[in-house]
PDB file of N, CA and C in Angstrom:
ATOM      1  N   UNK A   1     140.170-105.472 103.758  1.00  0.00           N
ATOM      2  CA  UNK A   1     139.970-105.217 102.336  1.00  0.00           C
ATOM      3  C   UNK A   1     140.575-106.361 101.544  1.00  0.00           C
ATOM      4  N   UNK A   2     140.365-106.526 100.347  1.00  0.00           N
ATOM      5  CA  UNK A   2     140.690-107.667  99.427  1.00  0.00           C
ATOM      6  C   UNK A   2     141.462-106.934  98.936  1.00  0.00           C
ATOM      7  N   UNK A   3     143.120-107.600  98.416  1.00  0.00           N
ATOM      8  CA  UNK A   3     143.778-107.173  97.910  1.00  0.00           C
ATOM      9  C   UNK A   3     144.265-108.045  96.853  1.00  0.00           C
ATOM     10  N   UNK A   4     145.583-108.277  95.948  1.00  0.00           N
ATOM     11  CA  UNK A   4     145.859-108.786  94.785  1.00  0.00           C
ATOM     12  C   UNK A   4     147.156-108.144  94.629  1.00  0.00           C
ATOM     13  N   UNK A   5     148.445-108.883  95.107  1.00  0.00           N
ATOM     14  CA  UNK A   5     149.287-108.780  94.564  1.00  0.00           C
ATOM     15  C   UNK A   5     149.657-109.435  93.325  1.00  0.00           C
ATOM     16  N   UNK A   6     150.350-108.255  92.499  1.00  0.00           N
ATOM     17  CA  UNK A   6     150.484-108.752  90.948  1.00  0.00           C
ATOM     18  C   UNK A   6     149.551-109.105  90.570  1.00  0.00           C
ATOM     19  N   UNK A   7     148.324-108.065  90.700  1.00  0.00           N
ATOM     20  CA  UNK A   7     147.119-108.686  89.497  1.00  0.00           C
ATOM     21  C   UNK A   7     147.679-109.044  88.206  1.00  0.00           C
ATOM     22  N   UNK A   8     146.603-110.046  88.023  1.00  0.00           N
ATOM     23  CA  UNK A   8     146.546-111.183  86.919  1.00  0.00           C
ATOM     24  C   UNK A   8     147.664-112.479  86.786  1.00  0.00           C
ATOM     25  N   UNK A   9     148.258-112.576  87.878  1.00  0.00           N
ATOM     26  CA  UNK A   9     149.232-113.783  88.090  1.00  0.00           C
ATOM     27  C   UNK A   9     148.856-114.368  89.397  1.00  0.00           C
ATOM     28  N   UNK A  10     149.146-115.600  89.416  1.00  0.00           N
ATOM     29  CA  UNK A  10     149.477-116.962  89.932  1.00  0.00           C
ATOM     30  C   UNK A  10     150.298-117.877  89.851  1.00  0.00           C
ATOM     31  N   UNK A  11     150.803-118.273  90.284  1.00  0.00           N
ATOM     32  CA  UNK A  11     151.270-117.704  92.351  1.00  0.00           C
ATOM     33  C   UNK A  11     152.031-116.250  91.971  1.00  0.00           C
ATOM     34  N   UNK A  12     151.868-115.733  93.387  1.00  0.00           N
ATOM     35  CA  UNK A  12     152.434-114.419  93.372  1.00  0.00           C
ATOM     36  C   UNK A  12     154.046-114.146  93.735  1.00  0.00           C
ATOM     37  N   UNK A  13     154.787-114.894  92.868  1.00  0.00           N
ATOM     38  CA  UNK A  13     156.282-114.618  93.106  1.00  0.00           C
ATOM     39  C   UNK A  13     156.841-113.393  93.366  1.00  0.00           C
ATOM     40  N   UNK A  14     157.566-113.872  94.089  1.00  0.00           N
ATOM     41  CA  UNK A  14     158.462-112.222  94.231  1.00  0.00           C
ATOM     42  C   UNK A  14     159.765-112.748  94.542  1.00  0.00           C
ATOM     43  N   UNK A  15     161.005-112.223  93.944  1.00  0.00           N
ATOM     44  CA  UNK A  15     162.060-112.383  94.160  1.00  0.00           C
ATOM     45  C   UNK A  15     162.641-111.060  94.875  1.00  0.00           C
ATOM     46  N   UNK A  16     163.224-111.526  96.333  1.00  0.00           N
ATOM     47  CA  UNK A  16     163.812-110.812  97.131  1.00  0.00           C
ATOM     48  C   UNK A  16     164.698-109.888  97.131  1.00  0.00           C
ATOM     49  N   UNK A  17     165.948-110.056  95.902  1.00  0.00           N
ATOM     50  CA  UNK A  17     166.793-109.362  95.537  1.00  0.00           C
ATOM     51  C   UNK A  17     166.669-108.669  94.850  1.00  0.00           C
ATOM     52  N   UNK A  18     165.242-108.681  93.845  1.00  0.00           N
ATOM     53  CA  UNK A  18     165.216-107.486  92.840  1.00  0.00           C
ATOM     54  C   UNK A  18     164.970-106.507  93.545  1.00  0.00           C
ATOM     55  N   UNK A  19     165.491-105.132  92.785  1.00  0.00           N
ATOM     56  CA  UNK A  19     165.625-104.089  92.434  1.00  0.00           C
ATOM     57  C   UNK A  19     164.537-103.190  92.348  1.00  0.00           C
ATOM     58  N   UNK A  20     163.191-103.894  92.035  1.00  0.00           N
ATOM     59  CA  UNK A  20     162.399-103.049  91.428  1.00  0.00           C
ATOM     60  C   UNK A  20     161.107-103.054  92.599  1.00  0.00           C
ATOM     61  N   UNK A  21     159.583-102.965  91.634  1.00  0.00           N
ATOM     62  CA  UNK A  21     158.347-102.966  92.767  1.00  0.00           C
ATOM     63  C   UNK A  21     157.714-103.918  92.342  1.00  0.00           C
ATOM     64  N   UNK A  22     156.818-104.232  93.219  1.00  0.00           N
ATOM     65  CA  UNK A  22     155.947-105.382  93.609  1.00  0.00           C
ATOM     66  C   UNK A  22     154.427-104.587  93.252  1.00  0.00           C
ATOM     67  N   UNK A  23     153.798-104.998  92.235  1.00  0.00           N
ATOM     68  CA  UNK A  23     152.437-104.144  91.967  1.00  0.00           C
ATOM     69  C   UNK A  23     150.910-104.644  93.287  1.00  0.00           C
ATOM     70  N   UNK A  24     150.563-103.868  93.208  1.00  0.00           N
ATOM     71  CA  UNK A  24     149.255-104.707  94.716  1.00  0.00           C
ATOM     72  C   UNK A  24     148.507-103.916  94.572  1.00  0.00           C
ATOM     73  N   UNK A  25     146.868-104.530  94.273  1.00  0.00           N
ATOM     74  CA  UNK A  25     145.965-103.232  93.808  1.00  0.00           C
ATOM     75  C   UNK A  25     145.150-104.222  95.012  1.00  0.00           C
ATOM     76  N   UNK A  26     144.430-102.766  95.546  1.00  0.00           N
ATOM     77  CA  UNK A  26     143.612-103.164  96.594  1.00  0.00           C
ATOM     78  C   UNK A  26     142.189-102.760  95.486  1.00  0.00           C
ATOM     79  N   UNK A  27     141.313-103.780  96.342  1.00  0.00           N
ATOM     80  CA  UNK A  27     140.195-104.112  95.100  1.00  0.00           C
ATOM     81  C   UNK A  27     138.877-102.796  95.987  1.00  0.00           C
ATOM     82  N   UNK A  28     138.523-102.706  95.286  1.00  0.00           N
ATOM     83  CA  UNK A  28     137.107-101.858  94.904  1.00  0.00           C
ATOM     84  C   UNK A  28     136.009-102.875  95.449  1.00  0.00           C
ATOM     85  N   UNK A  29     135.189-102.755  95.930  1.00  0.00           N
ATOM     86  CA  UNK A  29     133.714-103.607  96.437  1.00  0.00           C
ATOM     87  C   UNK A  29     132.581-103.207  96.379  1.00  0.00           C
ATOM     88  N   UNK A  30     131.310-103.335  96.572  1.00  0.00           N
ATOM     89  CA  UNK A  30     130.046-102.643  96.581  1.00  0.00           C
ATOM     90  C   UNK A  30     130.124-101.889  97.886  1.00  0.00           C
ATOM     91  N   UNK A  31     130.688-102.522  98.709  1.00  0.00           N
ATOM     92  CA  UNK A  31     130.789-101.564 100.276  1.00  0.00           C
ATOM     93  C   UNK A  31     132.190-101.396 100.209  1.00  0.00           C
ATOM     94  N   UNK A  32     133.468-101.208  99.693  1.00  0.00           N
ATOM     95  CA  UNK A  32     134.509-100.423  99.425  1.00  0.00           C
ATOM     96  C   UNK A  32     135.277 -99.812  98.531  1.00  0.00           C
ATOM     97  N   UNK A  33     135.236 -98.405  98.829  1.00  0.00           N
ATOM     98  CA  UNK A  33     135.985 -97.924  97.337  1.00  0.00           C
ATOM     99  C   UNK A  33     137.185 -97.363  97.618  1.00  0.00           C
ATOM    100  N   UNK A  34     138.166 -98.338  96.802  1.00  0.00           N
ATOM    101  CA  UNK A  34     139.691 -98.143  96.996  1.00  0.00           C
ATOM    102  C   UNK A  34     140.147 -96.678  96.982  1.00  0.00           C
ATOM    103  N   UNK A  35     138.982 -95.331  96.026  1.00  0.00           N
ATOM    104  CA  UNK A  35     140.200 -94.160  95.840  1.00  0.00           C
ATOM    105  C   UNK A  35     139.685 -93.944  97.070  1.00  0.00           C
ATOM    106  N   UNK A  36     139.199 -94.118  98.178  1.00  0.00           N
ATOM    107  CA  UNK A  36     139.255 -93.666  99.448  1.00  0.00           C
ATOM    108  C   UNK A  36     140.744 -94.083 100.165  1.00  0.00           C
ATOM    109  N   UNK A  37     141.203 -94.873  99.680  1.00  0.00           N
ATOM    110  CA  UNK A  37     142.709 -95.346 100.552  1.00  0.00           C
ATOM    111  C   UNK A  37     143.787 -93.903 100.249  1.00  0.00           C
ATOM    112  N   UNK A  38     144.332 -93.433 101.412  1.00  0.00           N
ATOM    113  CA  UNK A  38     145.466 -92.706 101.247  1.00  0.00           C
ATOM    114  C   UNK A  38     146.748 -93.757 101.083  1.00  0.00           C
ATOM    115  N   UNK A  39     147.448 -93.458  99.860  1.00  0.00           N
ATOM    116  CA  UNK A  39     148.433 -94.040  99.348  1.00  0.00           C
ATOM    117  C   UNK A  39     149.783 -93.780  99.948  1.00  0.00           C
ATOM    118  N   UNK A  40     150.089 -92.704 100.539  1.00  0.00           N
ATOM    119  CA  UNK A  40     150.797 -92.413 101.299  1.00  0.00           C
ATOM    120  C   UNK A  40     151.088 -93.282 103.119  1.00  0.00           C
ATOM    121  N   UNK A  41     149.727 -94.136 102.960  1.00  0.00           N
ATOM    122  CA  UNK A  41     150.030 -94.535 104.536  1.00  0.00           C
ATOM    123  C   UNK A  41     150.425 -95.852 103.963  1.00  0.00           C
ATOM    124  N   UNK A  42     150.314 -96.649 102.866  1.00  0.00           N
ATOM    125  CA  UNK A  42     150.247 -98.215 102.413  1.00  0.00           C
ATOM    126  C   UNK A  42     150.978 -98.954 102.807  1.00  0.00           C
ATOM    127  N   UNK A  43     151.629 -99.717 103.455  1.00  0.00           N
ATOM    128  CA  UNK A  43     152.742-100.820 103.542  1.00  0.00           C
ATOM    129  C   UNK A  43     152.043-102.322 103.774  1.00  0.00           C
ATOM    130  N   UNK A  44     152.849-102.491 102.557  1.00  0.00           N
ATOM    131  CA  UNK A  44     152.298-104.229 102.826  1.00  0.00           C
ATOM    132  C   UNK A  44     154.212-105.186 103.352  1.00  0.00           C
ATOM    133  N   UNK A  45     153.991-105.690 103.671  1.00  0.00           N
ATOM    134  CA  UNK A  45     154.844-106.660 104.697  1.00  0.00           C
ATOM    135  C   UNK A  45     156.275-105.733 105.032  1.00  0.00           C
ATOM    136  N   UNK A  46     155.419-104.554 105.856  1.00  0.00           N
ATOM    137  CA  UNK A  46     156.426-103.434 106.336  1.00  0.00           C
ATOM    138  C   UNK A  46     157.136-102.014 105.496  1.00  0.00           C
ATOM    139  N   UNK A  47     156.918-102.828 103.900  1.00  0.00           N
ATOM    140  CA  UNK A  47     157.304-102.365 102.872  1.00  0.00           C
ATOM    141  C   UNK A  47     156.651-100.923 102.552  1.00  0.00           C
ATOM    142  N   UNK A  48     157.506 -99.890 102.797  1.00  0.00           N
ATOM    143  CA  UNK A  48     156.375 -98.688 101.777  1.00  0.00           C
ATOM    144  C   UNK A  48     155.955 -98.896 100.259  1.00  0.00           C
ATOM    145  N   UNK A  49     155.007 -97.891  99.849  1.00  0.00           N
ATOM    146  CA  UNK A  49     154.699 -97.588  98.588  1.00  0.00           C
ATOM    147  C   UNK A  49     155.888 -96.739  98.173  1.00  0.00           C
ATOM    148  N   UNK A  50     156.679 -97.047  96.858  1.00  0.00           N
ATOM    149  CA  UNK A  50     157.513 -96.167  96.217  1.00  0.00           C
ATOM    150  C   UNK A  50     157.522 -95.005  96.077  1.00  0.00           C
ATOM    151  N   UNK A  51     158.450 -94.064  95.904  1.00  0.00           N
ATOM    152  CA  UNK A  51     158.470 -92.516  95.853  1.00  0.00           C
ATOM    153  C   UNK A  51     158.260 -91.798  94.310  1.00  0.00           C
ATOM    154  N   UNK A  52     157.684 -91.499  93.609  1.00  0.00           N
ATOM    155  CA  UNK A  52     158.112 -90.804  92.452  1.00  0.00           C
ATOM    156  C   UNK A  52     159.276 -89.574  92.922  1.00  0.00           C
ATOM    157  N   UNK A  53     159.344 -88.630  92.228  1.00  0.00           N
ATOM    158  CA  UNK A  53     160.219 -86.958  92.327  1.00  0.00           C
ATOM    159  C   UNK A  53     159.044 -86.680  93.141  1.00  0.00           C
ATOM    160  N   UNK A  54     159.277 -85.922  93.748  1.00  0.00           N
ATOM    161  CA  UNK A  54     159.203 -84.888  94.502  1.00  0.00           C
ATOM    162  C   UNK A  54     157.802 -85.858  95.454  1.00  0.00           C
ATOM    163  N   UNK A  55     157.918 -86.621  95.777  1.00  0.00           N
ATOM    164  CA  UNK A  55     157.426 -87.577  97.080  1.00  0.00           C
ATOM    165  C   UNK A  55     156.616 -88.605  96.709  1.00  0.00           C
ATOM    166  N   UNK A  56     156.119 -88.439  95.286  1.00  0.00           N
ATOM    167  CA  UNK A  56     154.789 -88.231  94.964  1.00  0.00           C
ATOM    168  C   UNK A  56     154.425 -90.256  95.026  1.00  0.00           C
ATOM    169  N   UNK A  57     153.870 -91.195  95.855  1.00  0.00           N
ATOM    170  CA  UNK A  57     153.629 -92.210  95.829  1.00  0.00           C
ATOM    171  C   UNK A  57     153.049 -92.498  94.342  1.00  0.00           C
ATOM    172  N   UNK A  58     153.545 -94.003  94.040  1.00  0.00           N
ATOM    173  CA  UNK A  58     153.458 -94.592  92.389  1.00  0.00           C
ATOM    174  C   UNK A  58     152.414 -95.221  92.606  1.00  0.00           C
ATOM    175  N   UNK A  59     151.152 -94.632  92.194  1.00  0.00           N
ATOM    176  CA  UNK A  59     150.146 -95.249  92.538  1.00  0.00           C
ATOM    177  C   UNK A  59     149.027 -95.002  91.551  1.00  0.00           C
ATOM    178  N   UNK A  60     147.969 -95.832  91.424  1.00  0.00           N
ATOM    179  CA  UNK A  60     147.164 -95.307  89.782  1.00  0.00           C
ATOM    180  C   UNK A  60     145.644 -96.397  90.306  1.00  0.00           C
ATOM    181  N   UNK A  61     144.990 -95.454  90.052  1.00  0.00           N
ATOM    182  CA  UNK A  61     143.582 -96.540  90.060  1.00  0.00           C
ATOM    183  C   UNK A  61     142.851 -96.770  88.406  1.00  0.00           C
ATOM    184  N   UNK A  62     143.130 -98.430  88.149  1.00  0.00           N
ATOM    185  CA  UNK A  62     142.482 -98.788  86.987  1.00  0.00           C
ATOM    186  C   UNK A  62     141.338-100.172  87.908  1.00  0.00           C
ATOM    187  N   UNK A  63     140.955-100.265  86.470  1.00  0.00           N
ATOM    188  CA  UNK A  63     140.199-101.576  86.771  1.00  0.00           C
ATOM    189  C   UNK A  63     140.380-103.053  86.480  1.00  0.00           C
ATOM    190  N   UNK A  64     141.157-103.508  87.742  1.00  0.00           N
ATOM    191  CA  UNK A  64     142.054-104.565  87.174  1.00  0.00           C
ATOM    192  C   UNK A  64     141.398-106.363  87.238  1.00  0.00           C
ATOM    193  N   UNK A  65     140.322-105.919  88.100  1.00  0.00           N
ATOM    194  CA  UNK A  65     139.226-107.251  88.106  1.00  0.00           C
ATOM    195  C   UNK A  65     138.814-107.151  86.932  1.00  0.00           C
ATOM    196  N   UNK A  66     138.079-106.264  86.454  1.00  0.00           N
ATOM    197  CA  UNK A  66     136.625-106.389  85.663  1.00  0.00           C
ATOM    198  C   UNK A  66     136.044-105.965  85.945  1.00  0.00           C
ATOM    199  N   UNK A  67     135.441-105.674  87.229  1.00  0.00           N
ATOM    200  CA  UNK A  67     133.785-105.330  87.737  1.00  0.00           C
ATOM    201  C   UNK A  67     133.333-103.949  87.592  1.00  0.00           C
ATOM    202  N   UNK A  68     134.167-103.602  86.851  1.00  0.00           N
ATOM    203  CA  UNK A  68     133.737-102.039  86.506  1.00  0.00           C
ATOM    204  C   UNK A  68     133.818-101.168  87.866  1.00  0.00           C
ATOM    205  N   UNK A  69     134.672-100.952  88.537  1.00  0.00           N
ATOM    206  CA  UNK A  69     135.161-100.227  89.865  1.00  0.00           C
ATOM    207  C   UNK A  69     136.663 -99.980  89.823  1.00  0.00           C
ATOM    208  N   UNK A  70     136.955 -98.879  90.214  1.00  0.00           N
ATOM    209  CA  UNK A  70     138.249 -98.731  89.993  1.00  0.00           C
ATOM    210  C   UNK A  70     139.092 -98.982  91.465  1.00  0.00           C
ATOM    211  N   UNK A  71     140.111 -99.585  91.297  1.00  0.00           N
ATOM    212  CA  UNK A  71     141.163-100.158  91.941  1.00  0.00           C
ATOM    213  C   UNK A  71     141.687 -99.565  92.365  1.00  0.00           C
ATOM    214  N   UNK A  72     142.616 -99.620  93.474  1.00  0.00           N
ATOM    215  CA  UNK A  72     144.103 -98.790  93.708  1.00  0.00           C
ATOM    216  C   UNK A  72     145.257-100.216  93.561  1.00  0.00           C
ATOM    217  N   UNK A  73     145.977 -99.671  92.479  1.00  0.00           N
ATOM    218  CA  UNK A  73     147.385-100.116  92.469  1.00  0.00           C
ATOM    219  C   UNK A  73     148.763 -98.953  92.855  1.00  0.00           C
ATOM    220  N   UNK A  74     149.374 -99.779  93.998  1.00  0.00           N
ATOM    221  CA  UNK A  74     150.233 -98.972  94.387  1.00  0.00           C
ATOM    222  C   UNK A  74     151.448-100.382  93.733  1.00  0.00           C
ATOM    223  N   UNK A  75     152.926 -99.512  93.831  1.00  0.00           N
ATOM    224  CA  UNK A  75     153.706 -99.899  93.521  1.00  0.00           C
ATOM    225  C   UNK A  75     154.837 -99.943  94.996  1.00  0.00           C
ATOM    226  N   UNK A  76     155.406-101.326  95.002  1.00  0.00           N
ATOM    227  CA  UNK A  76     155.942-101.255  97.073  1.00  0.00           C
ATOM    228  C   UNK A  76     157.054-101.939  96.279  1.00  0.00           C
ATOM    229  N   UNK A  77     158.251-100.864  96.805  1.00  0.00           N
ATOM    230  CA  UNK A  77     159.589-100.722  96.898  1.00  0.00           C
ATOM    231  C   UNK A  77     160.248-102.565  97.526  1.00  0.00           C
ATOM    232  N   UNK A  78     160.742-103.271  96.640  1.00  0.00           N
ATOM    233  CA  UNK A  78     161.362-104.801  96.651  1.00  0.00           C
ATOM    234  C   UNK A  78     162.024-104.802  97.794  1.00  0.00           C
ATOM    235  N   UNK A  79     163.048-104.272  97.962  1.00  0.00           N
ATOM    236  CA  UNK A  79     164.219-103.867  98.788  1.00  0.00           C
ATOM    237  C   UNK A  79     163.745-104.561 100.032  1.00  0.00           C
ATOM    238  N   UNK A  80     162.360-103.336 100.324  1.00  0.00           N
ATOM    239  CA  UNK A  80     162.332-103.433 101.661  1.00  0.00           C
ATOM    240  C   UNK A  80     161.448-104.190 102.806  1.00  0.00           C
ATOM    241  N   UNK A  81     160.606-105.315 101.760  1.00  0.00           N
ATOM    242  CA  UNK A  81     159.739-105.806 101.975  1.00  0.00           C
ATOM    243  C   UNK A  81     160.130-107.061 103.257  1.00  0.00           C
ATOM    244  N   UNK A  82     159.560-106.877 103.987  1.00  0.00           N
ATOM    245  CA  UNK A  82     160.042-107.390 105.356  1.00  0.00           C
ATOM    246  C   UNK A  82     159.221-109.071 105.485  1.00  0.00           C
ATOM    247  N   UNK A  83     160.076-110.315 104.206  1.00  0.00           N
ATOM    248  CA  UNK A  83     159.632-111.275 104.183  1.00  0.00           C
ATOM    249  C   UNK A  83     160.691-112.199 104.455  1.00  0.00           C
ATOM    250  N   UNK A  84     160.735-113.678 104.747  1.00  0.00           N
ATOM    251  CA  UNK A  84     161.582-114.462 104.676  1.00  0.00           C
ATOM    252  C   UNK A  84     161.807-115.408 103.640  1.00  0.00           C
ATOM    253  N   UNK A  85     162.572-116.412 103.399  1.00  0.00           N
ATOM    254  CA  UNK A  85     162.408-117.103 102.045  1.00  0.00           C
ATOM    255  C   UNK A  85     161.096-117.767 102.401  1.00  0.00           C
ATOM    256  N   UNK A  86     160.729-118.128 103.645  1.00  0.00           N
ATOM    257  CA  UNK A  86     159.834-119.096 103.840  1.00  0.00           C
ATOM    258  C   UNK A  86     158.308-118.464 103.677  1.00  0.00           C
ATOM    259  N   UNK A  87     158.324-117.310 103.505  1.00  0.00           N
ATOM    260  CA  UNK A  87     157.066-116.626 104.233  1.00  0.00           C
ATOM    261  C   UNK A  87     155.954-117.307 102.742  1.00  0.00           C
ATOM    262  N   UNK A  88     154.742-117.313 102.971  1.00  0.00           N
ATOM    263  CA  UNK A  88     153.515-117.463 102.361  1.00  0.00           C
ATOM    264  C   UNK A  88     152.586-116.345 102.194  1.00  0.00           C
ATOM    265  N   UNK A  89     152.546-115.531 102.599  1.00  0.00           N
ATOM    266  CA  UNK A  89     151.103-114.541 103.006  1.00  0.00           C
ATOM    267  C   UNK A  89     152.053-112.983 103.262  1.00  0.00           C
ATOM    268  N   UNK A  90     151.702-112.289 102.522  1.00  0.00           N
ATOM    269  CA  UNK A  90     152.138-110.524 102.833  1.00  0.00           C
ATOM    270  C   UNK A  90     150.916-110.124 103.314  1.00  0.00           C
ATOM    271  N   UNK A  91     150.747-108.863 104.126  1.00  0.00           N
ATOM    272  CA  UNK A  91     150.074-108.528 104.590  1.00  0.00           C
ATOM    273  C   UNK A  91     150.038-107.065 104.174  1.00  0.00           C
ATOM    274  N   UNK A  92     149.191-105.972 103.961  1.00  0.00           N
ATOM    275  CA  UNK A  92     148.530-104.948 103.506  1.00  0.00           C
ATOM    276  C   UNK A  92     148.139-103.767 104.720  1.00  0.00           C
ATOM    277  N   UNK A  93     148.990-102.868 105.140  1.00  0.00           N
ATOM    278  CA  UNK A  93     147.845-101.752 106.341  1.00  0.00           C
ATOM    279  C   UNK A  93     148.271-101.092 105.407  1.00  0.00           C
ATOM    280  N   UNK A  94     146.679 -99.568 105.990  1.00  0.00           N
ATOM    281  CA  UNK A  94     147.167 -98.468 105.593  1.00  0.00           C
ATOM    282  C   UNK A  94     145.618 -97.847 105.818  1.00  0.00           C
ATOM    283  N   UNK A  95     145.727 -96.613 105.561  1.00  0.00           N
ATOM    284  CA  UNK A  95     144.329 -95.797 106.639  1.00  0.00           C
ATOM    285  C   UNK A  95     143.299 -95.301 105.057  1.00  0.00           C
ATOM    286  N   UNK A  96     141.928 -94.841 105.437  1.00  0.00           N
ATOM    287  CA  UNK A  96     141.615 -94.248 104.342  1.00  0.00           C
ATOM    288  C   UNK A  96     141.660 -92.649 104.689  1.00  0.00           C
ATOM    289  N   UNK A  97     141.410 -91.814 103.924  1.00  0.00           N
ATOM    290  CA  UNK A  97     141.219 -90.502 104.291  1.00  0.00           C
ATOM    291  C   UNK A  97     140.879 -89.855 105.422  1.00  0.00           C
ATOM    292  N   UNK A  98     139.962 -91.159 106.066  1.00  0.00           N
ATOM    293  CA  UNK A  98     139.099 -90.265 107.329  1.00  0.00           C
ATOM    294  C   UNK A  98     140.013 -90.826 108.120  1.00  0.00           C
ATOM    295  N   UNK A  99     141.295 -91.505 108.016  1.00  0.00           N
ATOM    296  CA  UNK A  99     142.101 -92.107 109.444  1.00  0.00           C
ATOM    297  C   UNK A  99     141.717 -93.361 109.857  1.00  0.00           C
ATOM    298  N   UNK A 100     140.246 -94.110 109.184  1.00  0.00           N
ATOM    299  CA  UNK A 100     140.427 -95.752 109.539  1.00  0.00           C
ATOM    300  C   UNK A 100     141.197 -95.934 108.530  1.00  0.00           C
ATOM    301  N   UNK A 101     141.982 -97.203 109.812  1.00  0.00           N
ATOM    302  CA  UNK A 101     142.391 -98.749 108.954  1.00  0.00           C
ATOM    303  C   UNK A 101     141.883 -99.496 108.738  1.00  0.00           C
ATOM    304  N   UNK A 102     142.718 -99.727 107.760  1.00  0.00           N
ATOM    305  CA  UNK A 102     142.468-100.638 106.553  1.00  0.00           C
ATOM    306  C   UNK A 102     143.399-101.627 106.652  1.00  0.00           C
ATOM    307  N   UNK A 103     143.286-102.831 106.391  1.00  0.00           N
ATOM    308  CA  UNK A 103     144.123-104.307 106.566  1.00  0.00           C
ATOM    309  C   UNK A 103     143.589-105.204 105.517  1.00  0.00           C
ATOM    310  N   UNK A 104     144.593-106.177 104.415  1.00  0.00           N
ATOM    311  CA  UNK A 104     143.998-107.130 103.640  1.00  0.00           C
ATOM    312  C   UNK A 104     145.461-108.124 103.289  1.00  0.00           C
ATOM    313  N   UNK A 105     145.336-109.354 102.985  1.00  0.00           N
ATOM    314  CA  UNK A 105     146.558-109.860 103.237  1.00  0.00           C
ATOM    315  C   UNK A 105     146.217-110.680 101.483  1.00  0.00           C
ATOM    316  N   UNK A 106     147.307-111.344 100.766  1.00  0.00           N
ATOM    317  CA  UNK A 106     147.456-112.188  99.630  1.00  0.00           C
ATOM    318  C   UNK A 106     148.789-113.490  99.617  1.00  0.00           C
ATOM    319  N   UNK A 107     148.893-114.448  99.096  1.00  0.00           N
ATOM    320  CA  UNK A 107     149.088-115.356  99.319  1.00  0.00           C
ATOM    321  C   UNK A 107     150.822-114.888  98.562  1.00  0.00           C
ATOM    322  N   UNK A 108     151.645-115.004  98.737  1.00  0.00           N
ATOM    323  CA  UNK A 108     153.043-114.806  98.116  1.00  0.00           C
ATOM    324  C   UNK A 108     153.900-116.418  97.951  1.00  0.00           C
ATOM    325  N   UNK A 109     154.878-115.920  96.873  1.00  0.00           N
ATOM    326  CA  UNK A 109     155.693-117.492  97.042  1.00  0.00           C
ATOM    327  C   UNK A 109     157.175-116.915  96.782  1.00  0.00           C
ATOM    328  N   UNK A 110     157.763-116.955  97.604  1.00  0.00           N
ATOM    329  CA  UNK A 110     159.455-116.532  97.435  1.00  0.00           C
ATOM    330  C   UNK A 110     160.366-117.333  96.753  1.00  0.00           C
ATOM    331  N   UNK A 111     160.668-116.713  95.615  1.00  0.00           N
ATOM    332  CA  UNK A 111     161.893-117.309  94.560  1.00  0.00           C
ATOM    333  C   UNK A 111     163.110-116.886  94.817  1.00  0.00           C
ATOM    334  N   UNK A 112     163.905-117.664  94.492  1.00  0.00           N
ATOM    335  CA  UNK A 112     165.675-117.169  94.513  1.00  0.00           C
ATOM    336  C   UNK A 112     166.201-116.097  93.501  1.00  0.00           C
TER     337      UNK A 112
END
C-alpha cells in the first residue's frame, strides 16, 4: 500500500525524543480502500498506533491527497518507533479486516 508519513511535508522528520505521534495516512487507491485497514493491527517501524481511553486507536479517515477517497491516518506513539539516527525508510504492516497483510514503506529523515 502507499503510505505518507506526515502528510503534506517534506522530508519527513521525526525527532526521536519527542514525546508525542508521528501522523501516517495510508492512501486510498482505485484498487485500495484504506477504511478496510484494521487500525488496531498498524505498526510502522515496530511502533504501535496510539491508545485513546479506553483502548480506542487515534485514528481518523480524511482526505489528505485530494483524490476524493478517504484515507486512514493513524497516529504512532514517538517513543517507540524502532529507528536509528541513521535510518532513511520506516516501514508500515498491518492486516485489513479479512486478515490480509498489508505492507507500505515512506522515506524518513532523523533529527536531533
Amino acid at each position: 500500500v502507499t503510505i505518507d508519513i506526515k502528510p503534506g511535508t517534506f522530508p519527513n522528520t521525526i525527532n526521536l525524543g519527542s514525546r508525542g505521534t508521528v501522523p501516517v495516512a495510508i492512501l486510498s487507491s482505485a484498487t485500495f480502500d484504506a477504511r478496510s485497514v484494521n487500525p488496531s493491527t498498524v505498526t510502522v517501524a515496530g511502533a504501535p498506533v496510539q491508545l485513546r481511553g479506553r483502548g480506542i486507536p487515534m485514528a481518523s479517515f480524511q482526505d489528505v491527497n485530494g483524490d476524493g477517497l478517504l484515507d486512514l491516518v493513524v497516529h504512532i506513539d514517538t517513543p517507540a518507533l524502532q529507528l536509528n539516527s541513521s535510518a532513511t525508510e520506516a516501514v508500515l504492516v498491518g492486516s485489513i479486516f479479512d486478515g490480509k497483510t498489508i505492507r507500505g514503506a515512506d522515506s524518513v529523515r532523523i533529527v536531533p
